[in-house]
N, C-alpha and C. Protein backbone atom coordinates (compact mmCIF):
# COMPACT_ATOMS: atom_id res chain seq x y z
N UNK A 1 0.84 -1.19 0.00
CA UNK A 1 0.00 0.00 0.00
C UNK A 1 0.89 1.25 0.00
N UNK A 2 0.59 1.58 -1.16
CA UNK A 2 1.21 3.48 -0.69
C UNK A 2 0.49 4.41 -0.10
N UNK A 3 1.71 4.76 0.93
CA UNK A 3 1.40 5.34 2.31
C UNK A 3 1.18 7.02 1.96
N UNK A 4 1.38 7.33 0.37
CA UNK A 4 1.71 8.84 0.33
C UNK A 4 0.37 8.73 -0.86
N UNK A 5 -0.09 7.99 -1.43
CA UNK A 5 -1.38 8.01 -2.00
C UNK A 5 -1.34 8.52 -3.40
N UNK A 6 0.34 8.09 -3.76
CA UNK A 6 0.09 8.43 -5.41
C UNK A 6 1.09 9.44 -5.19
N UNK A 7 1.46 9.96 -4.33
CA UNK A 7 2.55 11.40 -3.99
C UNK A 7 3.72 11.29 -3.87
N UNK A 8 4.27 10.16 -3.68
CA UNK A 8 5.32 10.04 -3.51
C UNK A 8 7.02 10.81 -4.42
N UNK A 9 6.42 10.96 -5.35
CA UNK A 9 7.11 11.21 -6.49
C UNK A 9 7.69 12.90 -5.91
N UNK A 10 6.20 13.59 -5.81
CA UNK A 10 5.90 14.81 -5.18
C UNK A 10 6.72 15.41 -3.88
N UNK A 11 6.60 14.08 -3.02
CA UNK A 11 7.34 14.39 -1.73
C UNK A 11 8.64 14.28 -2.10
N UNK A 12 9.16 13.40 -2.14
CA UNK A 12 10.72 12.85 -2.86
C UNK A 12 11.22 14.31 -3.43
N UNK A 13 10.42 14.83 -4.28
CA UNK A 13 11.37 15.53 -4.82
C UNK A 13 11.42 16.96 -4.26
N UNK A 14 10.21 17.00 -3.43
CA UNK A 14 10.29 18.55 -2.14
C UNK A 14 11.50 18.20 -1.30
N UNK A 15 11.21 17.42 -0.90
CA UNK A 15 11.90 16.76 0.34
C UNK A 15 13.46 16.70 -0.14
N UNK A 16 13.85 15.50 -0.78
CA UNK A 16 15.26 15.49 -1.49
C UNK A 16 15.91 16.15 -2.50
N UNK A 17 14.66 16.96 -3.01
CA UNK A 17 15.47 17.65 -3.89
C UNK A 17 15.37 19.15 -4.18
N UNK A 18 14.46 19.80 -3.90
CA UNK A 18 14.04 21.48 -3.57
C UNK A 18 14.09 21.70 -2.24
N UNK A 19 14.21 21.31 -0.95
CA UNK A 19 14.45 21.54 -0.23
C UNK A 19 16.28 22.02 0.27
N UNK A 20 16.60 20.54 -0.58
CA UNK A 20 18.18 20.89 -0.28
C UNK A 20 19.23 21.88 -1.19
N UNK A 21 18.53 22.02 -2.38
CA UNK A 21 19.02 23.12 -3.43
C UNK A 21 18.52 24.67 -2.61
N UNK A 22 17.31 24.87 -2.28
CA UNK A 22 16.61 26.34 -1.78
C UNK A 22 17.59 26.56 -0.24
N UNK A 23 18.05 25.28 0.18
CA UNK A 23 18.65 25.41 1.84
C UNK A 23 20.16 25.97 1.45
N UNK A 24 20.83 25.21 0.42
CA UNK A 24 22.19 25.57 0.46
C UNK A 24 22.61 26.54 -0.95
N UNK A 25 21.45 26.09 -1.88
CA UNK A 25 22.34 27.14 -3.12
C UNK A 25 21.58 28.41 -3.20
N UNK A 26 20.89 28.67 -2.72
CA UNK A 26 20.64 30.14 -2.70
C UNK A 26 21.43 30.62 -1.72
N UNK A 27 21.78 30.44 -0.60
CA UNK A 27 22.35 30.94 0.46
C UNK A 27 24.03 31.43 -0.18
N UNK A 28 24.43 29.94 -1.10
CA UNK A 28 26.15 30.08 -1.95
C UNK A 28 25.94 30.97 -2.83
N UNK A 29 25.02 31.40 -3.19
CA UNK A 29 24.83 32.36 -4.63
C UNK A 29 24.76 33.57 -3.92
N UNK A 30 23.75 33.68 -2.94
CA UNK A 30 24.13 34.99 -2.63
C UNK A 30 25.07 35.60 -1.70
N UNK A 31 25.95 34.91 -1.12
CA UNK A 31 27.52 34.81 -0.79
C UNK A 31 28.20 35.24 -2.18
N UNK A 32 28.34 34.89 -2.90
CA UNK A 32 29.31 34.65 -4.30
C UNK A 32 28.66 35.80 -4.48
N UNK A 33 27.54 36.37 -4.95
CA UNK A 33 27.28 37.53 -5.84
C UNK A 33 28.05 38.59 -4.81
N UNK A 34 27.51 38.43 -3.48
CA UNK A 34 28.06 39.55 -2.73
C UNK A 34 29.36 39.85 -3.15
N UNK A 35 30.30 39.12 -3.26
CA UNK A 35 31.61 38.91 -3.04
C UNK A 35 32.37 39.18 -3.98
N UNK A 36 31.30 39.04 -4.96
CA UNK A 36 31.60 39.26 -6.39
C UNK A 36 31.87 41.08 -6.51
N UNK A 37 30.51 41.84 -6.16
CA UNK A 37 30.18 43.08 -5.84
C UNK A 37 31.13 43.77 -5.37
N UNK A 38 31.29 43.19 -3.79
CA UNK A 38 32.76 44.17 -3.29
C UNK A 38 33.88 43.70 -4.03
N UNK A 39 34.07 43.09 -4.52
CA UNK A 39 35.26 42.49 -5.00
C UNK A 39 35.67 44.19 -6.39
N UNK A 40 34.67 44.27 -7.15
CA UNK A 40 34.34 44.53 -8.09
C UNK A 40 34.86 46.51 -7.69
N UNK A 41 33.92 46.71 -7.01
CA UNK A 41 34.17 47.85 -6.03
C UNK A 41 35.34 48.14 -5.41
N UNK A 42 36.23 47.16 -4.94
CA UNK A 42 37.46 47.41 -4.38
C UNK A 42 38.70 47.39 -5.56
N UNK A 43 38.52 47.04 -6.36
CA UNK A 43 39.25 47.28 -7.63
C UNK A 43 38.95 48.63 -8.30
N UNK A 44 37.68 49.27 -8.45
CA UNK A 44 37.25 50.19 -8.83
C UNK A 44 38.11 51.82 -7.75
N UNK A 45 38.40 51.17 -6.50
CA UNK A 45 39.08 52.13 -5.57
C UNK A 45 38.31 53.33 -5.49
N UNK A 46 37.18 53.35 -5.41
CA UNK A 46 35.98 54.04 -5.01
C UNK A 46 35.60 53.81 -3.79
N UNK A 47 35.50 54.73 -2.78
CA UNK A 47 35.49 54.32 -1.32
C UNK A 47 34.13 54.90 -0.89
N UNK A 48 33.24 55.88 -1.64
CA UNK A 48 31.60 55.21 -1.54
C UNK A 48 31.01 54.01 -2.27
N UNK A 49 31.46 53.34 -3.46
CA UNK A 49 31.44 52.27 -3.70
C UNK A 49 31.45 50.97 -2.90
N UNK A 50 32.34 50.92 -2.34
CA UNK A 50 33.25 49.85 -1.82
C UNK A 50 32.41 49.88 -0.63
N UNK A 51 31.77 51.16 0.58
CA UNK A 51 30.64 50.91 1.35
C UNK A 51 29.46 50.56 1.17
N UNK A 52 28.96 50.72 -0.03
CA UNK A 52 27.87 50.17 -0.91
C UNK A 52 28.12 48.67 -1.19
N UNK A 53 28.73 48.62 -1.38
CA UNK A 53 29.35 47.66 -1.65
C UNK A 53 29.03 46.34 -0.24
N UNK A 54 29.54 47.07 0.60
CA UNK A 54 29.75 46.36 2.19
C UNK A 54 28.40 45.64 2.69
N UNK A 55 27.53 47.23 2.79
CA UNK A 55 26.58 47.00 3.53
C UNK A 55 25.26 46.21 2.30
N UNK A 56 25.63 46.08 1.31
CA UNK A 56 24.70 45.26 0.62
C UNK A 56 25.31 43.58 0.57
N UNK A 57 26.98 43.32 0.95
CA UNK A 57 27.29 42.25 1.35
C UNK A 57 26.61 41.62 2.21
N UNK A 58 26.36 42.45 3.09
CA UNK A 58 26.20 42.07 5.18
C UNK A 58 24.50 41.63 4.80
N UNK A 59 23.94 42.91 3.98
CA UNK A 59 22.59 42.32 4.04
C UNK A 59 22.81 40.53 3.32
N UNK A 60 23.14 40.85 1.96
CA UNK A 60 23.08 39.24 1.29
C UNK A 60 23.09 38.00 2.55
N UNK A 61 24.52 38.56 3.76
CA UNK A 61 24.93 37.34 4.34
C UNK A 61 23.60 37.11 5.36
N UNK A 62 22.83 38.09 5.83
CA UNK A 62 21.63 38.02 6.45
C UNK A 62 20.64 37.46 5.79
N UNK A 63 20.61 37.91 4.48
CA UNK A 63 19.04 37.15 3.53
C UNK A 63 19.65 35.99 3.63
N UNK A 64 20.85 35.30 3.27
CA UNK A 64 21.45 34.07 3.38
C UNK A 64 21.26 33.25 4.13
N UNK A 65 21.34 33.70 5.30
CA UNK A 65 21.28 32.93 6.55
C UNK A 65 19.55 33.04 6.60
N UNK A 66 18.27 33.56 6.69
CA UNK A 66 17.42 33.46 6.66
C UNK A 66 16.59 32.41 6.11
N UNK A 67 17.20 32.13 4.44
CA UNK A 67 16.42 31.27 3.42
C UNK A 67 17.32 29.97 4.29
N UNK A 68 18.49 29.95 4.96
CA UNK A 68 18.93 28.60 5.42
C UNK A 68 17.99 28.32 6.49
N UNK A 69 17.97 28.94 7.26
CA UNK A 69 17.22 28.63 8.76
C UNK A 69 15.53 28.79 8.52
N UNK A 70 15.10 29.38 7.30
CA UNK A 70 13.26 29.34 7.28
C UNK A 70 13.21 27.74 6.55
N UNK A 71 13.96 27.42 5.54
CA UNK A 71 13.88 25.99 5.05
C UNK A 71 13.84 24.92 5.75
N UNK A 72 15.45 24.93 7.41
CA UNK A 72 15.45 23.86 7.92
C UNK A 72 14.17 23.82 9.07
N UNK A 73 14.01 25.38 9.32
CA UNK A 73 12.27 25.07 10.12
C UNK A 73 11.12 24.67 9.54
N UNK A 74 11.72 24.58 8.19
CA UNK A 74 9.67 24.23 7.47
C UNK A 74 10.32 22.73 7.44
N UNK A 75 11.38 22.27 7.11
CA UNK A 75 11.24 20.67 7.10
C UNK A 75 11.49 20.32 8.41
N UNK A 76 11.89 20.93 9.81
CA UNK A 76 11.43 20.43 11.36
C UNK A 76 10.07 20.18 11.84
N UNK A 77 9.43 21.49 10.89
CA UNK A 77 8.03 21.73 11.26
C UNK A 77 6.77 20.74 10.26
N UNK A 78 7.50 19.96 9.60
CA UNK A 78 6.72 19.26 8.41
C UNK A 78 7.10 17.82 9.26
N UNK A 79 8.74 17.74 10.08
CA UNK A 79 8.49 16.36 10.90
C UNK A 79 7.98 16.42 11.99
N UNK A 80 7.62 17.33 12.27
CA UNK A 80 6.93 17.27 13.76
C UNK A 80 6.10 16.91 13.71
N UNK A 81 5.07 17.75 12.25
CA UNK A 81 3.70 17.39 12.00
C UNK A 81 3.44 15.87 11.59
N UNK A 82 4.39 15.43 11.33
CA UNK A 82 4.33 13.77 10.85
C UNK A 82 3.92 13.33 11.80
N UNK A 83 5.23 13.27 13.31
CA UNK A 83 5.01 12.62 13.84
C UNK A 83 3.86 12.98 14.91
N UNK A 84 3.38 14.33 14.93
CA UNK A 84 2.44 14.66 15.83
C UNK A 84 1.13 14.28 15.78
N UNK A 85 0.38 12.74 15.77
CA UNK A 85 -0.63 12.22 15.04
C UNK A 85 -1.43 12.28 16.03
N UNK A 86 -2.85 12.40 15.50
CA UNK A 86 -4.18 12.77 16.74
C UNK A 86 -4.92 11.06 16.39
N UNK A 87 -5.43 10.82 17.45
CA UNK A 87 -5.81 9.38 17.12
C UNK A 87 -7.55 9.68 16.27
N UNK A 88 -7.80 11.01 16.20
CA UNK A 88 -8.85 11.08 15.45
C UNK A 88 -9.06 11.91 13.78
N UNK A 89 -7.15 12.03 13.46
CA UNK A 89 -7.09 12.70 12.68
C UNK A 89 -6.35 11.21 11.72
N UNK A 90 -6.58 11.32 10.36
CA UNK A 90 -5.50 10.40 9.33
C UNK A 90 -4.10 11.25 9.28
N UNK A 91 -3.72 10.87 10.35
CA UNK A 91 -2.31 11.47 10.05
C UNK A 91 -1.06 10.42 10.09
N UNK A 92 -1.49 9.71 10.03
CA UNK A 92 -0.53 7.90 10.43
C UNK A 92 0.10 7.81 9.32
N UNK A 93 -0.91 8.05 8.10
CA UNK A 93 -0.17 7.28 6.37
C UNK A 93 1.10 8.70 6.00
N UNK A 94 0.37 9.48 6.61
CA UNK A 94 1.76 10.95 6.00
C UNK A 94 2.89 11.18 6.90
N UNK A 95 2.89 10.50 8.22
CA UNK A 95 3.61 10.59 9.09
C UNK A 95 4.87 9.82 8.37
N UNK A 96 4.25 8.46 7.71
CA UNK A 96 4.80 7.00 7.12
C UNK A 96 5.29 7.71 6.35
N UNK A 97 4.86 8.31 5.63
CA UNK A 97 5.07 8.97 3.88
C UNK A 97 6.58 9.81 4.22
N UNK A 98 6.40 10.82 5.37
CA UNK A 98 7.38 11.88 5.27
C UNK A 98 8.27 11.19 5.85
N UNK A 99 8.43 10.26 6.48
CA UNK A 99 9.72 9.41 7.00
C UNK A 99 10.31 9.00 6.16
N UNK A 100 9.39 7.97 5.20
CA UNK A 100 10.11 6.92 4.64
C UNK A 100 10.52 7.59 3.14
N UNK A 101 10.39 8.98 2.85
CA UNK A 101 10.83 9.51 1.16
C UNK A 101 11.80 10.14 1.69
């Protein structure tokens, strides 16, 4: 019996595969672009540049760290809900589902 009801395909690929690209390569891209930016700026030897430069780094490394830590809470918060089953709710087969993909 499939426990995900035809979904599996669906979960698998949230789960193993958009989850872990949205957790780590957006976060490397916008590291790299930053870096790219001041990089770009400090060659240019423009020293309002090069603060422009900075403080749009610092933000990136903040949006960065955000899309890492809102991703690993939506997949904490997607196992919790697995395992958090009400004995009057069907929550048993998705609990199964999000474990076992």
């Amino acid at each position: 019996m499939d426990e995900c009801g035809g979904l599996k395909p669906i979960v698998r690929l949230v789960k193993r595969g958009l989850f872990p690209i949205v957790q780590l390569g957006i976060p490397i891209l916008l590291i790299v672009f930053g870096t790219i930016d001041l990089g770009k700026a400090v060659i240019a030897s423009d020293e309002k540049e090069v603060k422009s430069a900075q403080s749009r780094l610092i933000k990136r490394f903040i949006y960065a760290a955000l899309v890492f830590f809102v991703v690993a809470m939506v997949n904490a918060l997607m196992g919790i809900v697995a395992t958090g089953q009400a004995e009057d709710a069907n929550t048993g087969s998705w609990a199964v589902c999000w474990k076992n993909v």
